[in-house]
Protein backbone atom coordinates (compact mmCIF):
# COMPACT_ATOMS: atom_id res chain seq x y z
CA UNK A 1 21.76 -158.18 -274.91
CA UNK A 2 20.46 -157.51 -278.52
CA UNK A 3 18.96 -160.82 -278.29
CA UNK A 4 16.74 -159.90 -275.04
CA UNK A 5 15.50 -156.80 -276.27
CA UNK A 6 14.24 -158.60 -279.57
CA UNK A 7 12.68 -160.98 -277.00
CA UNK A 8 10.85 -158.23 -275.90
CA UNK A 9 10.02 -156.53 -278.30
CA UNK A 10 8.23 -159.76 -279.95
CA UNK A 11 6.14 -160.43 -276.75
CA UNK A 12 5.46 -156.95 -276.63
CA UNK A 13 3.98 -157.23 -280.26
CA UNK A 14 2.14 -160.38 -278.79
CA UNK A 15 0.79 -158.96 -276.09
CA UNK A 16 -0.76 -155.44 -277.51
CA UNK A 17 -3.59 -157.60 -279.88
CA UNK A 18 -4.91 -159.33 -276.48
CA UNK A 19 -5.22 -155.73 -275.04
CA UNK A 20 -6.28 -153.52 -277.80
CA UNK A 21 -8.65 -155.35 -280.59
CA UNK A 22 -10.70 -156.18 -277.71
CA UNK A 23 -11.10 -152.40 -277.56
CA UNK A 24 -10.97 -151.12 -280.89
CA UNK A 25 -13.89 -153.52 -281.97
CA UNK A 26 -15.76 -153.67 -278.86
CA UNK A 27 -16.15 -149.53 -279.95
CA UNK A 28 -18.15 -150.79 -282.82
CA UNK A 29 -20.18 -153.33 -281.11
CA UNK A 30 -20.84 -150.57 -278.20
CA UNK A 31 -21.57 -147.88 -281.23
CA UNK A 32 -24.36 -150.63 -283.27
CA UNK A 33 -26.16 -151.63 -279.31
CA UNK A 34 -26.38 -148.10 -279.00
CA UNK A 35 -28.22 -147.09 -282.22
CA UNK A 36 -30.32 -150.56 -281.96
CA UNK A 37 -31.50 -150.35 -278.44
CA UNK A 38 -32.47 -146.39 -279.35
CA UNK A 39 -34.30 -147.76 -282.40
CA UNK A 40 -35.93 -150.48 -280.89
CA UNK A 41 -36.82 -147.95 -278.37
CA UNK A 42 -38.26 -145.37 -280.25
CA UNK A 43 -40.17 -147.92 -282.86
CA UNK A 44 -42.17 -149.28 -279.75
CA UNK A 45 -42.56 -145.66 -278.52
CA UNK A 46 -44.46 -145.17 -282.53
CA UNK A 47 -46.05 -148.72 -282.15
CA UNK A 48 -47.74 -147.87 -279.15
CA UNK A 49 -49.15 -144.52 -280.19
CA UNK A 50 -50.28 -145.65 -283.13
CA UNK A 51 -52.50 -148.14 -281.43
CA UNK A 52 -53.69 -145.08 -279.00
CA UNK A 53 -54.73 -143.64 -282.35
CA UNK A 54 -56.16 -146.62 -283.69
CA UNK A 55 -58.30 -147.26 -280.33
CA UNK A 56 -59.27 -143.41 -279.97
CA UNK A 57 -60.78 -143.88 -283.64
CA UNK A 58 -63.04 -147.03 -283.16
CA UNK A 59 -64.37 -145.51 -279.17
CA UNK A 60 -65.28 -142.66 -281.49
CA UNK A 61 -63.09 -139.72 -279.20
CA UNK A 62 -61.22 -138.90 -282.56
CA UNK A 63 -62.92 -137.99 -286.14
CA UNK A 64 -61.30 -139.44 -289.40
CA UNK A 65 -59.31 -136.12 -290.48
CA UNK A 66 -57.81 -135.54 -286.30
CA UNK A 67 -56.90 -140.16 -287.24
CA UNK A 68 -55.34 -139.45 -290.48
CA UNK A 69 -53.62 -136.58 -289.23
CA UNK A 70 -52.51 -137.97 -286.04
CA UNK A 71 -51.14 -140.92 -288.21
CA UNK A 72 -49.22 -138.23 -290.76
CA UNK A 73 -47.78 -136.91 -287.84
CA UNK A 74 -46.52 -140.12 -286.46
CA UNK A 75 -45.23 -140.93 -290.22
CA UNK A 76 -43.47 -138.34 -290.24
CA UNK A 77 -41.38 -138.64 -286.34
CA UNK A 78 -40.40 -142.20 -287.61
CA UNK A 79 -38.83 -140.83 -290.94
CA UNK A 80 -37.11 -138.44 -288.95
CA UNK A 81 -35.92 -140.88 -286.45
CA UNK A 82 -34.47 -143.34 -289.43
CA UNK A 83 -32.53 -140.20 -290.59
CA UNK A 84 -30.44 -139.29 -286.88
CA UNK A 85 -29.62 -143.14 -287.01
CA UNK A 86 -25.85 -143.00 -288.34
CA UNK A 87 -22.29 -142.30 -287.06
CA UNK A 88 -23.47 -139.44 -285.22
CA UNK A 89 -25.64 -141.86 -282.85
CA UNK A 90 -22.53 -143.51 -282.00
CA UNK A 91 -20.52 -141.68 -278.79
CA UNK A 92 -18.50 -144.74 -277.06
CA UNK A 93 -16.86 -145.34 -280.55
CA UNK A 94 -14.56 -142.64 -280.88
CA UNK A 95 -13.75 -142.95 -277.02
CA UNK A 96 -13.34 -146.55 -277.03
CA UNK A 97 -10.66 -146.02 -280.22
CA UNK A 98 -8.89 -143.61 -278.95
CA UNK A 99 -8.27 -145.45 -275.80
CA UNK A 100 -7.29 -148.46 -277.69
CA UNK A 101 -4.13 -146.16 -280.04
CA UNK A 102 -3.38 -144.92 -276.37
CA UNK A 103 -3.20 -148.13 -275.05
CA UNK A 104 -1.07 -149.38 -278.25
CA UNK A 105 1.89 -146.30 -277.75
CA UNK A 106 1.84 -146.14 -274.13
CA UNK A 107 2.39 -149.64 -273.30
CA UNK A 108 5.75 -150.02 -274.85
CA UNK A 109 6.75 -147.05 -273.61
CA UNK A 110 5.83 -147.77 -270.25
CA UNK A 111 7.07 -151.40 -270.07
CA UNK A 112 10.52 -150.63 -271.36
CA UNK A 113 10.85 -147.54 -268.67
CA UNK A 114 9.72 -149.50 -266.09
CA UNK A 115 12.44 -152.38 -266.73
CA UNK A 116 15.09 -149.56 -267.52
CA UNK A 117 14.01 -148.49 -263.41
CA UNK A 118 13.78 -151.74 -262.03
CA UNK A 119 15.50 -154.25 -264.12
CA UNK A 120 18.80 -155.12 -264.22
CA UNK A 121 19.81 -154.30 -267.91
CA UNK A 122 23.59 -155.89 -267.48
CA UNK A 123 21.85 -159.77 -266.33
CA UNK A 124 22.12 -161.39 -270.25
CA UNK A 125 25.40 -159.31 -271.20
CA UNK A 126 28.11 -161.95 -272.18
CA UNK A 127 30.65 -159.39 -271.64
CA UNK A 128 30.07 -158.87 -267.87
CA UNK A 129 30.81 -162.25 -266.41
CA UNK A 130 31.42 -162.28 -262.40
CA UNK A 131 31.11 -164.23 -259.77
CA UNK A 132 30.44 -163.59 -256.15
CA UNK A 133 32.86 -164.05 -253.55
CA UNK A 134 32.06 -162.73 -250.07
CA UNK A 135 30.89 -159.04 -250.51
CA UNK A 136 32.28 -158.33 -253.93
CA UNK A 137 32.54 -159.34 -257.57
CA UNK A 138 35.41 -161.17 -259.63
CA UNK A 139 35.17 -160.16 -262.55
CA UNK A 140 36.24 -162.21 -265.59
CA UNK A 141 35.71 -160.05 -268.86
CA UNK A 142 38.47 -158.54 -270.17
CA UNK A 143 36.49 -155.47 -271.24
CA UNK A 144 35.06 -155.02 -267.90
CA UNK A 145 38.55 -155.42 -266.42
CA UNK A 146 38.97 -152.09 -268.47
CA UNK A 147 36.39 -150.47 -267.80
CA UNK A 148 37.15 -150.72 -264.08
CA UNK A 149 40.69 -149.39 -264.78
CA UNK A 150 39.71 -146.48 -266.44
CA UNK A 151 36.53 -145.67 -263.67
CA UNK A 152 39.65 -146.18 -261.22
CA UNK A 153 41.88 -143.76 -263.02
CA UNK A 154 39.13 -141.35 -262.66
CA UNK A 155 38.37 -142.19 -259.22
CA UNK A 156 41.54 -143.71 -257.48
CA UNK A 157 40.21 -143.20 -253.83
CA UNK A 158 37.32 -145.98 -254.46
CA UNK A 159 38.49 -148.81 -251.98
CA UNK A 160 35.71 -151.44 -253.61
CA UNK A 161 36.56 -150.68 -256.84
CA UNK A 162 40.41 -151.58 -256.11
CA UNK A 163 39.66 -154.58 -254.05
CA UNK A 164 37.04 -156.17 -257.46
CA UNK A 165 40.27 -155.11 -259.37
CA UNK A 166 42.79 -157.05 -257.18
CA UNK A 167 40.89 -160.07 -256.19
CA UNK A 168 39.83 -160.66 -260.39
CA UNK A 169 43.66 -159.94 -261.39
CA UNK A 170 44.60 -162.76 -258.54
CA UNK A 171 41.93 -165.26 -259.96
CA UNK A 172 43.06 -164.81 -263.33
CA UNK A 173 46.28 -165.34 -262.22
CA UNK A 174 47.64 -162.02 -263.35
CA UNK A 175 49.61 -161.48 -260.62
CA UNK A 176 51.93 -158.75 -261.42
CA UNK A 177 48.52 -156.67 -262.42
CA UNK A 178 47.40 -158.04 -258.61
CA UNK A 179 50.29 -156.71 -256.93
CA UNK A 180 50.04 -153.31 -259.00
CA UNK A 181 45.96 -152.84 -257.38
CA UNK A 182 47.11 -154.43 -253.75
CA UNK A 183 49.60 -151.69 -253.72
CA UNK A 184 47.24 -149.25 -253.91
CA UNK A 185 44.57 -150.79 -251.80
CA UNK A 186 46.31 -151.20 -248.88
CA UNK A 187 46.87 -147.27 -249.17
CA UNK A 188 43.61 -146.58 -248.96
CA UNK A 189 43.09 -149.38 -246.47
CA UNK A 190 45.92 -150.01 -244.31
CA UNK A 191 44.40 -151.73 -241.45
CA UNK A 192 42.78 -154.68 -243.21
CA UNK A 193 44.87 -157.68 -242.01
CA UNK A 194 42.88 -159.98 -244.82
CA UNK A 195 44.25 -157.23 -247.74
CA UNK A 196 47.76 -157.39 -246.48
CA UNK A 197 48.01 -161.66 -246.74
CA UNK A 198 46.65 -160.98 -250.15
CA UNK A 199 48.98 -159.03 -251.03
CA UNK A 200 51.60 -161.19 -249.63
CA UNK A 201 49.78 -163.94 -251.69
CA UNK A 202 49.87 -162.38 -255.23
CA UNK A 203 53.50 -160.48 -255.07
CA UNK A 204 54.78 -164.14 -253.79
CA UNK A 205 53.01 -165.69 -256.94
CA UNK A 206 54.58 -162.97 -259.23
CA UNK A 207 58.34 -163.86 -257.62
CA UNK A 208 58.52 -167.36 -258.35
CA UNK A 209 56.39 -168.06 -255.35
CA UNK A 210 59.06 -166.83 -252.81
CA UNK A 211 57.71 -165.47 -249.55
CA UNK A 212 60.81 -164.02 -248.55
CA UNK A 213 61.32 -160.43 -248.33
CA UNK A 214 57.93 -157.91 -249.27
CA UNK A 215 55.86 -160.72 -248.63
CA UNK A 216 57.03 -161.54 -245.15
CA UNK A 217 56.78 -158.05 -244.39
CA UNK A 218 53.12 -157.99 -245.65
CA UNK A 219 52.07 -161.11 -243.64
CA UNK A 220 54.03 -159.85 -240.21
CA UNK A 221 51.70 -156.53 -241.29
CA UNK A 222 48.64 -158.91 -241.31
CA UNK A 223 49.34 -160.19 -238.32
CA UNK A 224 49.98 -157.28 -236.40
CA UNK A 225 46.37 -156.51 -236.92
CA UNK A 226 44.61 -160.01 -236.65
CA UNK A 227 46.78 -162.37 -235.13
CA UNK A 228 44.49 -165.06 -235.63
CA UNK A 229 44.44 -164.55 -239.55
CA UNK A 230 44.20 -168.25 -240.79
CA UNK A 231 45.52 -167.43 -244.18
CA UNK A 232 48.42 -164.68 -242.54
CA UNK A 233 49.22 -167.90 -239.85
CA UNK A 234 49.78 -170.36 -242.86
CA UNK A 235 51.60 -168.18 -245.07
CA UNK A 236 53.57 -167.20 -242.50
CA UNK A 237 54.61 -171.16 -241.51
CA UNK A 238 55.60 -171.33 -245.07
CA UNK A 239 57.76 -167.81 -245.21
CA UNK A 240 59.12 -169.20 -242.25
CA UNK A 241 59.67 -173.07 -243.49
CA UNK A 242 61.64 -171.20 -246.68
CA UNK A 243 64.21 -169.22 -244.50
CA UNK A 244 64.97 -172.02 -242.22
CA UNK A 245 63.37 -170.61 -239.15
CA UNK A 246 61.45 -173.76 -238.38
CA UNK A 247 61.19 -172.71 -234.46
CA UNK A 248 58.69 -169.57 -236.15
CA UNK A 249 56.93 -172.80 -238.62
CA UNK A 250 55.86 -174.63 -235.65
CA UNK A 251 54.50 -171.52 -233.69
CA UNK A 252 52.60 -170.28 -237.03
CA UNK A 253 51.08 -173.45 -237.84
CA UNK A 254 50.43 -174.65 -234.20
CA UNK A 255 48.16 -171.92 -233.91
CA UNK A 256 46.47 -172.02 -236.85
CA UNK A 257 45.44 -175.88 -236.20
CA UNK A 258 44.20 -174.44 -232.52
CA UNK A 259 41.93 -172.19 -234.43
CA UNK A 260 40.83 -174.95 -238.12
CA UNK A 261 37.75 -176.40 -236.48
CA UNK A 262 38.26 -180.61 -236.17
CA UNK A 263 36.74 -181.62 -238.99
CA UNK A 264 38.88 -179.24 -241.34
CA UNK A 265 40.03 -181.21 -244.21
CA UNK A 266 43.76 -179.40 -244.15
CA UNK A 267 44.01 -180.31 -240.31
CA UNK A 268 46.32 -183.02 -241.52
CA UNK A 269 48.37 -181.63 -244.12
CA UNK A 270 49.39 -178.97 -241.26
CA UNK A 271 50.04 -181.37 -238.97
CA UNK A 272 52.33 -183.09 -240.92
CA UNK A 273 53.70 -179.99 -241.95
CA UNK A 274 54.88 -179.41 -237.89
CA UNK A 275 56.34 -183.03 -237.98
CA UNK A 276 58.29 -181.36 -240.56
CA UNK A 277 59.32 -178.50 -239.03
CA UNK A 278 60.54 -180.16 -236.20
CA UNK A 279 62.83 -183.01 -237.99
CA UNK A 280 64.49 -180.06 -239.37
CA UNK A 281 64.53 -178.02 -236.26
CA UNK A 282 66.18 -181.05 -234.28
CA UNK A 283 68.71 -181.71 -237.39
CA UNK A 284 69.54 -177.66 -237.31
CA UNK A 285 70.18 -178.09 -233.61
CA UNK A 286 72.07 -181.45 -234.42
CA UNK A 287 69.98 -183.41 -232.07
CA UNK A 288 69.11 -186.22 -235.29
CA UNK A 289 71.18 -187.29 -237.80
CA UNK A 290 70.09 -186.47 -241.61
CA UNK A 291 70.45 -190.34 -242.15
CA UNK A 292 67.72 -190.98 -239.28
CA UNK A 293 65.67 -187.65 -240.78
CA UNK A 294 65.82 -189.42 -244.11
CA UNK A 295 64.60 -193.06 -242.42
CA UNK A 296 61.72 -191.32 -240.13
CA UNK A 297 60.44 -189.59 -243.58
CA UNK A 298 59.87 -192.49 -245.44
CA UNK A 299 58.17 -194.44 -242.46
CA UNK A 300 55.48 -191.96 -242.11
């Protein structure tokens, strides 16, 4: 982050020459046209007059004293003239420089406000790491991971906040931490069949990967409130595969390949996973042999 704003802070230093010398000296320029179009104005004004004079004399309207005077007098004007010619002649300067230190404080000030408004000041942090998945975050920074703990602690009825802190415990395969924010999710949200098989997900990962007990419990939750749950269905074939119920295996997973579209790359592995279930079934019911179960398995 200290990085970007150095970034910025050099273009910004870039940037202000292109927008202010053009300014500051074009005051000068617009101070020296001034004065030399007013000069060149009031020398032709002089030029001209003196040549009235001049003409006046030799038609005879104007004596030799009325010339010379008329010529004093004209003398005199152009003195006065080369006197007022100085900084005071110059207006647009002190405008144009003033615009240009303006210019030079306000645009920092304006560009770093309007990226504080707009921006998002947290894009180049190295400690905020997260990835999308559906409609929240997964966050991956430890110090973020703490952060959200402690805005939790604070504010322990924020659903999001619990499911960002669940689903990045899961990924980072801090399970007992998982379990710990699932249990008070589904508090706050106890009719979210998709929370529930998560739940059932991480507290089996944090028990040796045993779905029996809590997590069966969680996943018959699920299902009670989406019975077409894809994840709940194939959890559930397993919970059920682990006790023996093989009868409940087939059901689960029957379904779930009724609802995996056909070109679902697991189609097979939950077919085979039925096969299964129903070798054992028929040896629990003592319909095959365990030497034939044995032979049929290595065939296929």
């Amino acid at each position: 982050m200290t990085l970007f704003w150095i970034t910025c802070a050099a273009l910004l230093m870039i940037a202000l020459p292109f927008v202010v010398l053009p300014l500051w000296r074009g005051s000068n320029n617009a101070g020296n046209n001034f004065v030399i179009q007013r000069d060149d104005a009031n020398l032709e004004i002089l030029r001209d007059q003196s040549t009235e004079l001049e003409a006046d004399l030799r038609d005879g309207l104007l004596t030799q004293d009325a010339y010379e005077q008329g010529k004093h007098e004209l003398q005199a004007r152009l003195l006065d003239e080369v006197k007022v010619t100085g900084p005071a002649a110059r207006p647009p300067r002190r405008s144009s420089k003033t615009m240009a230190i303006v210019l030079a404080i306000l645009l920092p000030l304006f560009s770093v406000s309007l990226y504080l408004a707009i921006g998002n000041t947290k894009a180049l942090s190295p400690q905020e790491q997260h990835t999308e998945i559906g409609d929240f975050s997964i966050i991956s920074s430890e110090a973020k991971l703490k952060e959200l703990e402690k805005k939790l602690e604070q504010q322990p009825k924020n659903p999001d906040g619990w499911v960002v802190l669940a689903r990045s415990y899961g990924e980072l395969k801090r399970y007992s931490d998982a379990v710990r924010a699932y249990g008070e999710l589904v508090k706050l949200v106890p009719d979210e069949a998709q929370i529930w098989t998560n739940y059932a997900d991480v507290y089996a990962m944090s028990n040796n990967q045993s779905l029996l007990g809590e997590p069966t419990k969680f996943l018959n939750k699920a299902l009670e409130l989406d019975g077409n749950n894809a994840m709940a269905l194939a959890l559930s074939g397993s919970a059920a595969m682990e006790r023996g119920d093989y009868a409940a295996a087939i059901t689960h997973w029957t379904k779930l390949v009724d609802l995996l579209p056909p070109d679902n790359p697991e189609l097979q592995m939950i077919r085979d996973g039925i096969q299964q279930a129903r070798q054992f079934l028929a040896m629990q019911k003592g319909r095959t042999r365990p030497a034939e179960l044995d032979k049929r398995a290595k065939r296929e």
